[in-house]
N, C-alpha and C. Protein backbone atom coordinates (compact mmCIF):
# COMPACT_ATOMS: atom_id res chain seq x y z
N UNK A 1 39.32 -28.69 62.03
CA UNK A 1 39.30 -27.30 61.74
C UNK A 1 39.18 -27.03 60.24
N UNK A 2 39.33 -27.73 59.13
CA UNK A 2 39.88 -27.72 58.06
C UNK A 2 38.23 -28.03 57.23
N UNK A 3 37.08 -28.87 58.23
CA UNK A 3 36.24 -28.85 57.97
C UNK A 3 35.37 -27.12 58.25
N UNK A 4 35.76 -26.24 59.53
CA UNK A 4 34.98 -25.54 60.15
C UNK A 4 34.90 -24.31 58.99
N UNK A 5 36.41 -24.05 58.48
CA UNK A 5 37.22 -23.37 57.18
C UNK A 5 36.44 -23.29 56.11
N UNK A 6 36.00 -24.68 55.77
CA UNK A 6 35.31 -24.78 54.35
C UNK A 6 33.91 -24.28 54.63
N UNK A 7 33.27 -25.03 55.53
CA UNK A 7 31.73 -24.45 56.38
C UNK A 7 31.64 -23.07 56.00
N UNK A 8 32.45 -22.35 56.71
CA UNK A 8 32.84 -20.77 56.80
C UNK A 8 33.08 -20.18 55.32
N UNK A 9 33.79 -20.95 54.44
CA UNK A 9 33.68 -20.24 53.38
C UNK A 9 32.54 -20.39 52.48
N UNK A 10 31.94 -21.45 53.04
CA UNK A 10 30.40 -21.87 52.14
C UNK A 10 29.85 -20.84 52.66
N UNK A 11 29.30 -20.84 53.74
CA UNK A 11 28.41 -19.52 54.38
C UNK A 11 28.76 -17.98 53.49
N UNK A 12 30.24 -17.90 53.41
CA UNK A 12 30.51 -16.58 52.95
C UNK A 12 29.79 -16.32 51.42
N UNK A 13 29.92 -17.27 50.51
CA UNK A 13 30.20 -17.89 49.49
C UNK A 13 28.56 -17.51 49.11
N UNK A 14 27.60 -18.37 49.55
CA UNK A 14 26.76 -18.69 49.08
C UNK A 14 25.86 -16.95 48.90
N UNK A 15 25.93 -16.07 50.01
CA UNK A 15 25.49 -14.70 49.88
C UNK A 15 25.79 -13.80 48.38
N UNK A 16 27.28 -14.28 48.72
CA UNK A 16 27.82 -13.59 47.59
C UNK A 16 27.18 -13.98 46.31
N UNK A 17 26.88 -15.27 45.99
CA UNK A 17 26.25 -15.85 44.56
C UNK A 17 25.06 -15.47 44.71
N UNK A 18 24.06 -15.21 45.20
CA UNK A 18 22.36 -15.13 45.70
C UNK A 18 22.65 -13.94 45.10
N UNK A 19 23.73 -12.85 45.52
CA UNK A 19 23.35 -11.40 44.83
C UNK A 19 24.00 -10.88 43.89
N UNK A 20 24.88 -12.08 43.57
CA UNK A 20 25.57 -11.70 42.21
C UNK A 20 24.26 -12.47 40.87
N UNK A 21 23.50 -13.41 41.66
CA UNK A 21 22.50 -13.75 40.42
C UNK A 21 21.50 -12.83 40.40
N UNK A 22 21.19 -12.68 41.54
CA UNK A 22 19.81 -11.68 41.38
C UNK A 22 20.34 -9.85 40.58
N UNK A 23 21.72 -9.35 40.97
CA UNK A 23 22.37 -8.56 40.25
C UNK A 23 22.63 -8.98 38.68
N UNK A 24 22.65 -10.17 38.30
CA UNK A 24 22.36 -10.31 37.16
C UNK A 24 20.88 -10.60 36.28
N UNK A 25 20.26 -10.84 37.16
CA UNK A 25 18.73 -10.80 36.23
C UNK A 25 18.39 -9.40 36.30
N UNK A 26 18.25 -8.45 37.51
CA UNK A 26 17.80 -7.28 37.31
C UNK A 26 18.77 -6.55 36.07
N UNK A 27 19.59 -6.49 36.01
CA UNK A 27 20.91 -6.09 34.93
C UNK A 27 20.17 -6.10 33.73
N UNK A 28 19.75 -7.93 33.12
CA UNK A 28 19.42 -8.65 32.51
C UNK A 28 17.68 -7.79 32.06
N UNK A 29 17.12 -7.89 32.81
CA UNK A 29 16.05 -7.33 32.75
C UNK A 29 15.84 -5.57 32.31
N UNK A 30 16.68 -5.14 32.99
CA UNK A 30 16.88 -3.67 32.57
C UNK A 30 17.51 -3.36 31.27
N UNK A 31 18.08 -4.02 30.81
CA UNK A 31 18.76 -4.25 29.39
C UNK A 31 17.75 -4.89 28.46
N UNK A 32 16.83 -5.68 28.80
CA UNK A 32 15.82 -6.02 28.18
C UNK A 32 14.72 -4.89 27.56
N UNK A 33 14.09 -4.53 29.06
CA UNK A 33 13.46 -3.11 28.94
C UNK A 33 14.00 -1.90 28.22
N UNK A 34 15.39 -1.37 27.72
CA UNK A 34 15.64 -0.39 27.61
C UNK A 34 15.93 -0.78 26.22
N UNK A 35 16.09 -2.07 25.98
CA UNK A 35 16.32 -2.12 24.03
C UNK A 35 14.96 -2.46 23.78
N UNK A 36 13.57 -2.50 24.51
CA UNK A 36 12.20 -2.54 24.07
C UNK A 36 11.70 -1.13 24.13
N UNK A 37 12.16 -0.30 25.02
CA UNK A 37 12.15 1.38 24.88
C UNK A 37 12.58 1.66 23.74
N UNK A 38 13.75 1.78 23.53
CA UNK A 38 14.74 1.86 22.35
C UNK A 38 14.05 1.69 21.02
N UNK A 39 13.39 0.46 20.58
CA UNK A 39 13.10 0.22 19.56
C UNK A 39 11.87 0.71 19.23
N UNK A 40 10.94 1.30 20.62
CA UNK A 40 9.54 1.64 20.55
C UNK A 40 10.01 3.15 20.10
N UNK A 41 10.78 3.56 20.65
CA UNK A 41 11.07 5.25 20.14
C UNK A 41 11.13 5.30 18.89
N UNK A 42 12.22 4.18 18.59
CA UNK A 42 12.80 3.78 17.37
C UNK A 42 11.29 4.20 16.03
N UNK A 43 10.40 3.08 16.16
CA UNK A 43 9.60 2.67 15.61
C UNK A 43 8.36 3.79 15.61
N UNK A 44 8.43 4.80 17.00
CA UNK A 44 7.75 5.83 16.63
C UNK A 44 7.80 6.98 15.40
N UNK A 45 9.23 7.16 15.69
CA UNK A 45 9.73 8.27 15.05
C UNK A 45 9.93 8.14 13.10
N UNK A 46 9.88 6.47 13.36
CA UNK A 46 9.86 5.84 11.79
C UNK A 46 8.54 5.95 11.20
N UNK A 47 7.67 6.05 12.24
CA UNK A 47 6.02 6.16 11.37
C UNK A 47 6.00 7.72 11.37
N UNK A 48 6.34 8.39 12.23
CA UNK A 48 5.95 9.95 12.46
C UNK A 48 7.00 10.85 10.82
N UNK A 49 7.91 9.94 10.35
CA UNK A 49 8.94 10.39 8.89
C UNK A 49 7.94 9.56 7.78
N UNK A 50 7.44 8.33 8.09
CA UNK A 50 6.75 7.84 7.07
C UNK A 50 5.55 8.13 6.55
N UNK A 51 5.01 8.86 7.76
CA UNK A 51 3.59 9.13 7.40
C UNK A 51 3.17 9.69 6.51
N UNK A 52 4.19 11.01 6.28
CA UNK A 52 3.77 12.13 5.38
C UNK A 52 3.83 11.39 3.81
N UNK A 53 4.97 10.31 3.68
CA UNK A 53 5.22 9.38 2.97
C UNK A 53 3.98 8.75 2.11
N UNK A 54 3.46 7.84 3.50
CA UNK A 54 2.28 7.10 3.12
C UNK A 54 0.98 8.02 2.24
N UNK A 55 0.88 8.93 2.80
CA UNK A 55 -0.44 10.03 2.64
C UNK A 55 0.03 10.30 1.08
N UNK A 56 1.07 10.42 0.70
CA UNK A 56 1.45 11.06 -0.64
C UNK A 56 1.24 10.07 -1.21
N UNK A 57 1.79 8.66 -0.93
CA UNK A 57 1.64 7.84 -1.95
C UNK A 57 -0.16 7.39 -2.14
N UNK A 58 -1.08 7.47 -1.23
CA UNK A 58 -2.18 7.25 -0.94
C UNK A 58 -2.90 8.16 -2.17
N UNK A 59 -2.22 9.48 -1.56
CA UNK A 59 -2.87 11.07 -3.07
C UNK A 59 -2.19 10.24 -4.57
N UNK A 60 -1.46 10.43 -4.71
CA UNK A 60 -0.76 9.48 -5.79
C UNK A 60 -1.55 8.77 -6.13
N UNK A 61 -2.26 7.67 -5.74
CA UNK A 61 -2.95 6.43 -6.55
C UNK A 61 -4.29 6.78 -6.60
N UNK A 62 -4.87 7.97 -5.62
CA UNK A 62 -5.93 8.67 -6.06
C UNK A 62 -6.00 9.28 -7.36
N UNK A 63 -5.08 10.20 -7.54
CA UNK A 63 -5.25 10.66 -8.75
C UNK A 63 -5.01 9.52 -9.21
N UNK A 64 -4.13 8.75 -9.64
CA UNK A 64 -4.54 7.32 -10.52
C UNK A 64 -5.48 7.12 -11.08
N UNK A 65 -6.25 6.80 -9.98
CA UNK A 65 -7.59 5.81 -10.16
C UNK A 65 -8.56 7.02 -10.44
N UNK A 66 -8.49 8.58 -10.33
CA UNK A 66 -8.94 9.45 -11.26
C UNK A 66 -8.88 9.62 -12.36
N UNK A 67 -7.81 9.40 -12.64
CA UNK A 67 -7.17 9.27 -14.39
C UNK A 67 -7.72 8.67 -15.19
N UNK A 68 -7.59 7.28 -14.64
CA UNK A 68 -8.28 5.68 -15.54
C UNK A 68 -9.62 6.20 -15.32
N UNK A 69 -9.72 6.78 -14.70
CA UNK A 69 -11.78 6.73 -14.58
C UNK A 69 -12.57 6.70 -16.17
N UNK A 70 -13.17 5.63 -16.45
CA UNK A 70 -13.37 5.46 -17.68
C UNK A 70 -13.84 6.80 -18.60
N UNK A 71 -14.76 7.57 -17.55
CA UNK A 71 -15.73 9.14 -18.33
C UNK A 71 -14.41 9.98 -18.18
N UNK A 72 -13.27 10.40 -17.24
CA UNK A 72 -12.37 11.03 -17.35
C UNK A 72 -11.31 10.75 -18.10
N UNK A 73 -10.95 9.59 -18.75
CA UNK A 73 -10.24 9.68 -19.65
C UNK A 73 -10.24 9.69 -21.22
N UNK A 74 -11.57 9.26 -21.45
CA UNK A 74 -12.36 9.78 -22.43
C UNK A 74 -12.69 10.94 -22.74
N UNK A 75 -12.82 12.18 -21.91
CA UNK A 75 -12.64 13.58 -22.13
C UNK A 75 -10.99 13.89 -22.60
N UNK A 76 -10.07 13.69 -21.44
CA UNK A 76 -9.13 13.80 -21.39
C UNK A 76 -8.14 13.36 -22.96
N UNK A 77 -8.52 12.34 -23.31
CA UNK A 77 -7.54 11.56 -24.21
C UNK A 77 -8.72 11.72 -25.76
N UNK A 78 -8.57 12.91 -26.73
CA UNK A 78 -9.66 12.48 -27.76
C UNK A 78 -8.78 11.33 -28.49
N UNK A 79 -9.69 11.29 -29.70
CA UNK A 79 -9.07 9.84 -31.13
C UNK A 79 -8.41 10.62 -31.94
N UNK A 80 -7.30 9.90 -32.49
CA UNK A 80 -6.40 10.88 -33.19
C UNK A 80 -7.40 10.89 -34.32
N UNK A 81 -7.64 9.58 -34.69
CA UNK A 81 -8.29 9.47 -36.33
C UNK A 81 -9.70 8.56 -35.86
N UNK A 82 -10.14 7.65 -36.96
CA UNK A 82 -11.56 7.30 -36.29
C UNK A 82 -11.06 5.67 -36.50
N UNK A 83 -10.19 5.37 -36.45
CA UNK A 83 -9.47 3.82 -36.34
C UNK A 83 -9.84 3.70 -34.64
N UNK A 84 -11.03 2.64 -34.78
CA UNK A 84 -11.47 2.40 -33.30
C UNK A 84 -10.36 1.43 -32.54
N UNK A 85 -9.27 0.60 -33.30
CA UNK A 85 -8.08 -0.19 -32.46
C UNK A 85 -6.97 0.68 -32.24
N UNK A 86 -7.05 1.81 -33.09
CA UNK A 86 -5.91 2.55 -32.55
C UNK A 86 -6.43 3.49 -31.39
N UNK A 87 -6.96 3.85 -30.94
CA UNK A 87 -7.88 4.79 -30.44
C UNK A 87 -7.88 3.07 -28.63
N UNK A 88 -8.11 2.75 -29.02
CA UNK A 88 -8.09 1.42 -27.98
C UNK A 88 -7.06 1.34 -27.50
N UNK A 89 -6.04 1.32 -27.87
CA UNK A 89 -4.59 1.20 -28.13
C UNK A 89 -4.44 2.25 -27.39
N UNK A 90 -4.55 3.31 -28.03
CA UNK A 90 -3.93 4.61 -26.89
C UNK A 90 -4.72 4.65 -25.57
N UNK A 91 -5.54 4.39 -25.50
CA UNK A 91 -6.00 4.33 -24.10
C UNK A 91 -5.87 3.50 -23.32
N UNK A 92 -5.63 2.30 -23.55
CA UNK A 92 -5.05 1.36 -22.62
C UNK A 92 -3.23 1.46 -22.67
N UNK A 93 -2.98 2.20 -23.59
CA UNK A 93 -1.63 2.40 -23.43
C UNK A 93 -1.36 4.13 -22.18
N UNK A 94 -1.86 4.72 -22.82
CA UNK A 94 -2.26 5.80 -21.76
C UNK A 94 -2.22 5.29 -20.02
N UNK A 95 -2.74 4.18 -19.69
CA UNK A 95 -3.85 3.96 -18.36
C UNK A 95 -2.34 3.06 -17.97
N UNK A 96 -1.87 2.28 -19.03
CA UNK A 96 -0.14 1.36 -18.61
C UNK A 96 0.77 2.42 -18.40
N UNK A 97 0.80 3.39 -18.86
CA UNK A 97 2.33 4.44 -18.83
C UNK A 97 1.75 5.20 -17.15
N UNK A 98 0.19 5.65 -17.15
CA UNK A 98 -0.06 6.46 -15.46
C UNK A 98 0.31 5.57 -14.86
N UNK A 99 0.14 3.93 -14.80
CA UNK A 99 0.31 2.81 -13.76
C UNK A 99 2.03 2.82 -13.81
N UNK A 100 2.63 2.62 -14.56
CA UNK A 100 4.08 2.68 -14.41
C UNK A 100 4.62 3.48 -14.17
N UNK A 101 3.92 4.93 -13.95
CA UNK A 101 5.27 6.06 -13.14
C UNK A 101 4.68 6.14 -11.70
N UNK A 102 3.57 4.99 -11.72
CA UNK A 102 3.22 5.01 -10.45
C UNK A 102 3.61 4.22 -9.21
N UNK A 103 3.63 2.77 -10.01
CA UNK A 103 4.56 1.87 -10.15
C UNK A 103 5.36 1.75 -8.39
N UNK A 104 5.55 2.64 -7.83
CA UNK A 104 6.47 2.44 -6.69
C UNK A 104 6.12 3.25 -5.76
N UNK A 105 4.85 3.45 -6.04
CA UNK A 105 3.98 3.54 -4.52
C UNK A 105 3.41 2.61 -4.02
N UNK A 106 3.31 1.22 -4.57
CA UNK A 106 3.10 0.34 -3.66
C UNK A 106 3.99 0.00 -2.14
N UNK A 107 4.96 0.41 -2.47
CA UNK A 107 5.73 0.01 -1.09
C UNK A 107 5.18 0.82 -0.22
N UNK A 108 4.37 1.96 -0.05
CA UNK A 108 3.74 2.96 1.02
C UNK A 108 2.56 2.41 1.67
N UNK A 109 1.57 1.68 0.32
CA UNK A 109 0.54 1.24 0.48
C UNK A 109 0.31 -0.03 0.77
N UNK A 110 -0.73 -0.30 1.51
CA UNK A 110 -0.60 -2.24 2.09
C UNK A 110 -0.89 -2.77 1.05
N UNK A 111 -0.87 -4.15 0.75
CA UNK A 111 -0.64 -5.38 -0.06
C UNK A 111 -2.26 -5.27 -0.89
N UNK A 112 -3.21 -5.39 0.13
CA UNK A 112 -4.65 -5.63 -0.09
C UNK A 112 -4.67 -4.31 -0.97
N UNK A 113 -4.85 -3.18 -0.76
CA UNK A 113 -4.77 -1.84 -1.23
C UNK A 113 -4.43 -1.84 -2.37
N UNK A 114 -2.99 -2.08 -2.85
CA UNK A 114 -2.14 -2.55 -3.76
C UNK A 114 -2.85 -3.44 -4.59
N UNK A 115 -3.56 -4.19 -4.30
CA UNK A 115 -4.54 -5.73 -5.13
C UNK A 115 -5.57 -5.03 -5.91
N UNK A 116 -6.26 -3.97 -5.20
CA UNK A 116 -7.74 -3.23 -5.30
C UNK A 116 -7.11 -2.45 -6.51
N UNK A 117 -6.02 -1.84 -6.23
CA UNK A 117 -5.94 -0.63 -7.49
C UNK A 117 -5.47 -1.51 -8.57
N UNK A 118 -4.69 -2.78 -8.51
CA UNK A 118 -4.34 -3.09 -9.88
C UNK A 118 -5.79 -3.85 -10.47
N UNK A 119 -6.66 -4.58 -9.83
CA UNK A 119 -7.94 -5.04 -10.31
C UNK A 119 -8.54 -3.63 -10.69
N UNK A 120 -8.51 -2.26 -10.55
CA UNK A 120 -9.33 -1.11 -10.96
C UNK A 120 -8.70 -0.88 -12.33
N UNK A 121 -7.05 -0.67 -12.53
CA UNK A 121 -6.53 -0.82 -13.43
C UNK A 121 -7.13 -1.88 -14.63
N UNK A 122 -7.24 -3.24 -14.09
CA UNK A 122 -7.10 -4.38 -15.48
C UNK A 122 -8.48 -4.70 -15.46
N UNK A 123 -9.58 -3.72 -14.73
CA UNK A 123 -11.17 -4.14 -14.98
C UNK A 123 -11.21 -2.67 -16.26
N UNK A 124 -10.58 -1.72 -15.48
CA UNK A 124 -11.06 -0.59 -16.53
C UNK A 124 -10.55 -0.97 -18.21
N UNK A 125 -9.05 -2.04 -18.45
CA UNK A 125 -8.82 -2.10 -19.38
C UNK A 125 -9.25 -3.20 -20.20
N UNK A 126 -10.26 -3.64 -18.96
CA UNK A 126 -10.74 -5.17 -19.70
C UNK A 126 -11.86 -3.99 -20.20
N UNK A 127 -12.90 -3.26 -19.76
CA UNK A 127 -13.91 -2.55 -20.15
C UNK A 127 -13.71 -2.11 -21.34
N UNK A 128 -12.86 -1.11 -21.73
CA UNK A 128 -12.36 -0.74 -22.85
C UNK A 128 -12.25 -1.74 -24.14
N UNK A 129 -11.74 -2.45 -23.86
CA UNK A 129 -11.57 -3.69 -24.46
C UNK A 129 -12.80 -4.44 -24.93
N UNK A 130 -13.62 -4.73 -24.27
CA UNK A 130 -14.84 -5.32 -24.35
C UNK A 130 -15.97 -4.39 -25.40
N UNK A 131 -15.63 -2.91 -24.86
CA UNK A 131 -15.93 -2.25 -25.65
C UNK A 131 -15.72 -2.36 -27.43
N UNK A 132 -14.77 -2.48 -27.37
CA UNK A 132 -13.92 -2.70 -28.51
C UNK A 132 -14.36 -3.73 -29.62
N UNK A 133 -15.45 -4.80 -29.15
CA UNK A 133 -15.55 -6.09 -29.32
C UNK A 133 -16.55 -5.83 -29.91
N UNK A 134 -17.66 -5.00 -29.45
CA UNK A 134 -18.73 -4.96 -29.57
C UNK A 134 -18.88 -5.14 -31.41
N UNK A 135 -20.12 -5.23 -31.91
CA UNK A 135 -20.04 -5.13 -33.15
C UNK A 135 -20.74 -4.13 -33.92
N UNK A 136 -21.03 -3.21 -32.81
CA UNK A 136 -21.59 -2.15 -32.96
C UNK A 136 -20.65 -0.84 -32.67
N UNK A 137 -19.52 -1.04 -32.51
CA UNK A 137 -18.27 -0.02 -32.53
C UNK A 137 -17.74 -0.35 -33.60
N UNK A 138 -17.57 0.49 -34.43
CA UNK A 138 -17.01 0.57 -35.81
C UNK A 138 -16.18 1.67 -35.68
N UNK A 139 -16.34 2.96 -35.09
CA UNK A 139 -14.92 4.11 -35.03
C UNK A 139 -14.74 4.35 -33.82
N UNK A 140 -13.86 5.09 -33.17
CA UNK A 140 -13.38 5.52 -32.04
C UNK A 140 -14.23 6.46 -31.77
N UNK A 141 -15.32 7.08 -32.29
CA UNK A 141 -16.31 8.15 -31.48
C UNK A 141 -17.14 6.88 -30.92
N UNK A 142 -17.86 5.86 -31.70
CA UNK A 142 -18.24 5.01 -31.42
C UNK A 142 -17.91 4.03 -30.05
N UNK A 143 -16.93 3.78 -30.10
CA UNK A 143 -16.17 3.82 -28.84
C UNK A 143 -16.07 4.14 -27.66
N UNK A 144 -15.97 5.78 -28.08
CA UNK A 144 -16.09 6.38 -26.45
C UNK A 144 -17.49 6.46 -26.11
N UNK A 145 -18.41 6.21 -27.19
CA UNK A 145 -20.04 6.55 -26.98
C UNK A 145 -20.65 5.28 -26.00
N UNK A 146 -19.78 4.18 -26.55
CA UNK A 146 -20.32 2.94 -26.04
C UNK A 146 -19.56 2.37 -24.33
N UNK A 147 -18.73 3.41 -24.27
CA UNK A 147 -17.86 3.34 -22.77
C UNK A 147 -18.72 4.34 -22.05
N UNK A 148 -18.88 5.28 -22.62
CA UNK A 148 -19.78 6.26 -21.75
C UNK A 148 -20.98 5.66 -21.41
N UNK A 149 -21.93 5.33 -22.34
CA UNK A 149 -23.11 4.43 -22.22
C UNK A 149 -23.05 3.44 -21.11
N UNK A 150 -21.69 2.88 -20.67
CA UNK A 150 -21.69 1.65 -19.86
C UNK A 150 -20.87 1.99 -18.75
N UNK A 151 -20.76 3.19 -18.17
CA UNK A 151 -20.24 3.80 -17.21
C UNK A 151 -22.14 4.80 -16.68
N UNK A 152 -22.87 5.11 -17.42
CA UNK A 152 -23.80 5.36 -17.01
C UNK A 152 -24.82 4.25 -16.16
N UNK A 153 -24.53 3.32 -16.70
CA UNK A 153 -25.42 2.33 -16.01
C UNK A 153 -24.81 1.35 -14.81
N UNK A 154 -23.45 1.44 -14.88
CA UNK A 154 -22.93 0.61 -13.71
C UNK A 154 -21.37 1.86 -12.98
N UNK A 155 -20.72 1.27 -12.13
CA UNK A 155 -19.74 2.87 -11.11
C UNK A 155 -18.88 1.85 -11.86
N UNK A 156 -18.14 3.24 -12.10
CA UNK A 156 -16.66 2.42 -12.67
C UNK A 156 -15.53 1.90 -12.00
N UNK A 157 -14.74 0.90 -12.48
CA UNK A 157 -13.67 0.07 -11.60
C UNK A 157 -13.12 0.80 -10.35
N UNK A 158 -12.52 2.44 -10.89
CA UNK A 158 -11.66 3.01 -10.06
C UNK A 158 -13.12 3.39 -8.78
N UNK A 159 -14.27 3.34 -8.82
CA UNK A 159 -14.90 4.17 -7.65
C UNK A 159 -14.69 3.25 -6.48
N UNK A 160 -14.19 1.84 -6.82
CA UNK A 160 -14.58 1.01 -5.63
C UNK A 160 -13.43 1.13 -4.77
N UNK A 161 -12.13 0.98 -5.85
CA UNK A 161 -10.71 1.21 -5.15
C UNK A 161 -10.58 2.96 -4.37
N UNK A 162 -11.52 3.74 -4.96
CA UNK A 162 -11.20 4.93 -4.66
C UNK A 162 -11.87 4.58 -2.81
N UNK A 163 -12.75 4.50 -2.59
CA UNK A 163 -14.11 3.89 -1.61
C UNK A 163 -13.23 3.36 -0.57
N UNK A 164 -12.29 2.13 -1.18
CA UNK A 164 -11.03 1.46 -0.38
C UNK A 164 -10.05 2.28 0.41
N UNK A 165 -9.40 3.41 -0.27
CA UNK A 165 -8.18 4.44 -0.34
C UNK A 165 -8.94 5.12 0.55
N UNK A 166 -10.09 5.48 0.93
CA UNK A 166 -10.35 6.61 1.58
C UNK A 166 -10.43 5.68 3.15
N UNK A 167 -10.97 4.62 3.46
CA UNK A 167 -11.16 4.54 4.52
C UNK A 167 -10.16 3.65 5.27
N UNK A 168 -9.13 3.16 4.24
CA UNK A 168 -7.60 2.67 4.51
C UNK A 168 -6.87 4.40 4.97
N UNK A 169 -7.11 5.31 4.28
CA UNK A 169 -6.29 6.51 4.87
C UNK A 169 -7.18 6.73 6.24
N UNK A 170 -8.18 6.74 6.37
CA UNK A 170 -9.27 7.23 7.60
C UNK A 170 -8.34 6.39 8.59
N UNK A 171 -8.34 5.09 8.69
CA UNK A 171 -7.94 4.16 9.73
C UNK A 171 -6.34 4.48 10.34
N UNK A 172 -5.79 5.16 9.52
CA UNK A 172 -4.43 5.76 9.64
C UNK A 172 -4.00 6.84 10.72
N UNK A 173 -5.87 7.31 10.62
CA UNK A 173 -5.65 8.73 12.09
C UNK A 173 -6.04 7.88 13.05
C-alpha cells in the first residue's frame, strides 16, 4: 500500500509542476514583453523631448558654418589696421571663439556630422592661413582680396558641411 500512496502522490504531483512551470514561463514572458513595451514608450517619448533639441542644435551649427563662410566673414569682420597677421589673427580667432560657444552641440549631432563641421572649421582656417602666405599679401585689404578671389573659384569649406546638415536633418522626418 505504501507503494500505491507514493504512485498516487506522483500522479497528483506531477500536474501540479506541468502548470506551475508553464505558469511560470507565461509570467516570465509577460514580464519580458511589458519591460520591452515599457522601454519602447520609454524611448519614444525621449526622442519626441529630444527632437526639438536636435533641430536647434542642427540651426546652431548652421549658422556656424554661416559665420566661418569665408565671403561672410570677411564682410562681417573689417581690419582694424592694415597689419595683414593681425587681421589673420582676428579672424581665425573670431571663427575659434563661434566654434567654442558652440562647442556643445555636438552631443545633439551624430559623430560623422560632428567630423564634417570641425574639417569646415580647420579647412576654412587653413584657407585663411594659406592666404596669409602668399607673397603677394602684404596688408589685410590684400588679404581679404586674395580670400575672396579664392572663394570665387572653388565653394567654400562650410558649403559642403552645410549640404551634410541639411540632408542629416531631412533623414530625421
Amino acid at each position: 500500500m505504501d507503494t500505491e500512496r507514493i504512485i498516487d502522490l506522483f500522479l497528483y504531483t506531477i500536474p501540479s509542476l506541468i502548470t506551475g512551470c508553464i505558469a511560470y514561463y507565461f509570467f516570465k514572458e509577460h514580464t519580458k514583453n511589458e519591460d520591452g513595451r515599457r522601454r519602447f514608450l520609454l524611448k519614444k517619448d525621449m526622442q519626441v523631448n529630444s527632437l526639438p533639441l536636435r533641430l536647434q542644435a542642427y540651426e546652431r551649427m548652421t549658422i556656424f558654418l554661416e559665420r566661418i563662410s569665408p565671403s561672410k566673414i570677411l564682410i562681417r569682420i573689417s581690419p582694424k589696421s592694415s597689419n595683414k597677421e593681425s587681421y589673420e589673427s582676428l579672424l581665425i580667432q573670431t571663427i575659434e571663439q563661434e566654434f567654442e560657444h558652440n562647442l556643445s552641440q555636438q552631443i545633439y549631432v551624430t559623430d560623422k556630422c560632428w567630423s564634417i563641421i570641425l574639417t569646415a572649421k580647420n579647412a576654412t582656417i587653413q584657407l585663411i592661413r594659406k592666404a596669409g602666405l602668399l607673397e603677394k599679401t602684404d596688408s589685410a585689404n590684400k588679404l581679404r582680396e586674395v580670400i575672396l578671389t579664392e572663394m570665387m573659384e572653388r565653394r567654400a569649406p562650410s558649403d559642403a558641411a552645410l549640404s551634410f546638415i541639411k540632408d542629416e536633418v531631412s533623414d530625421l522626418w
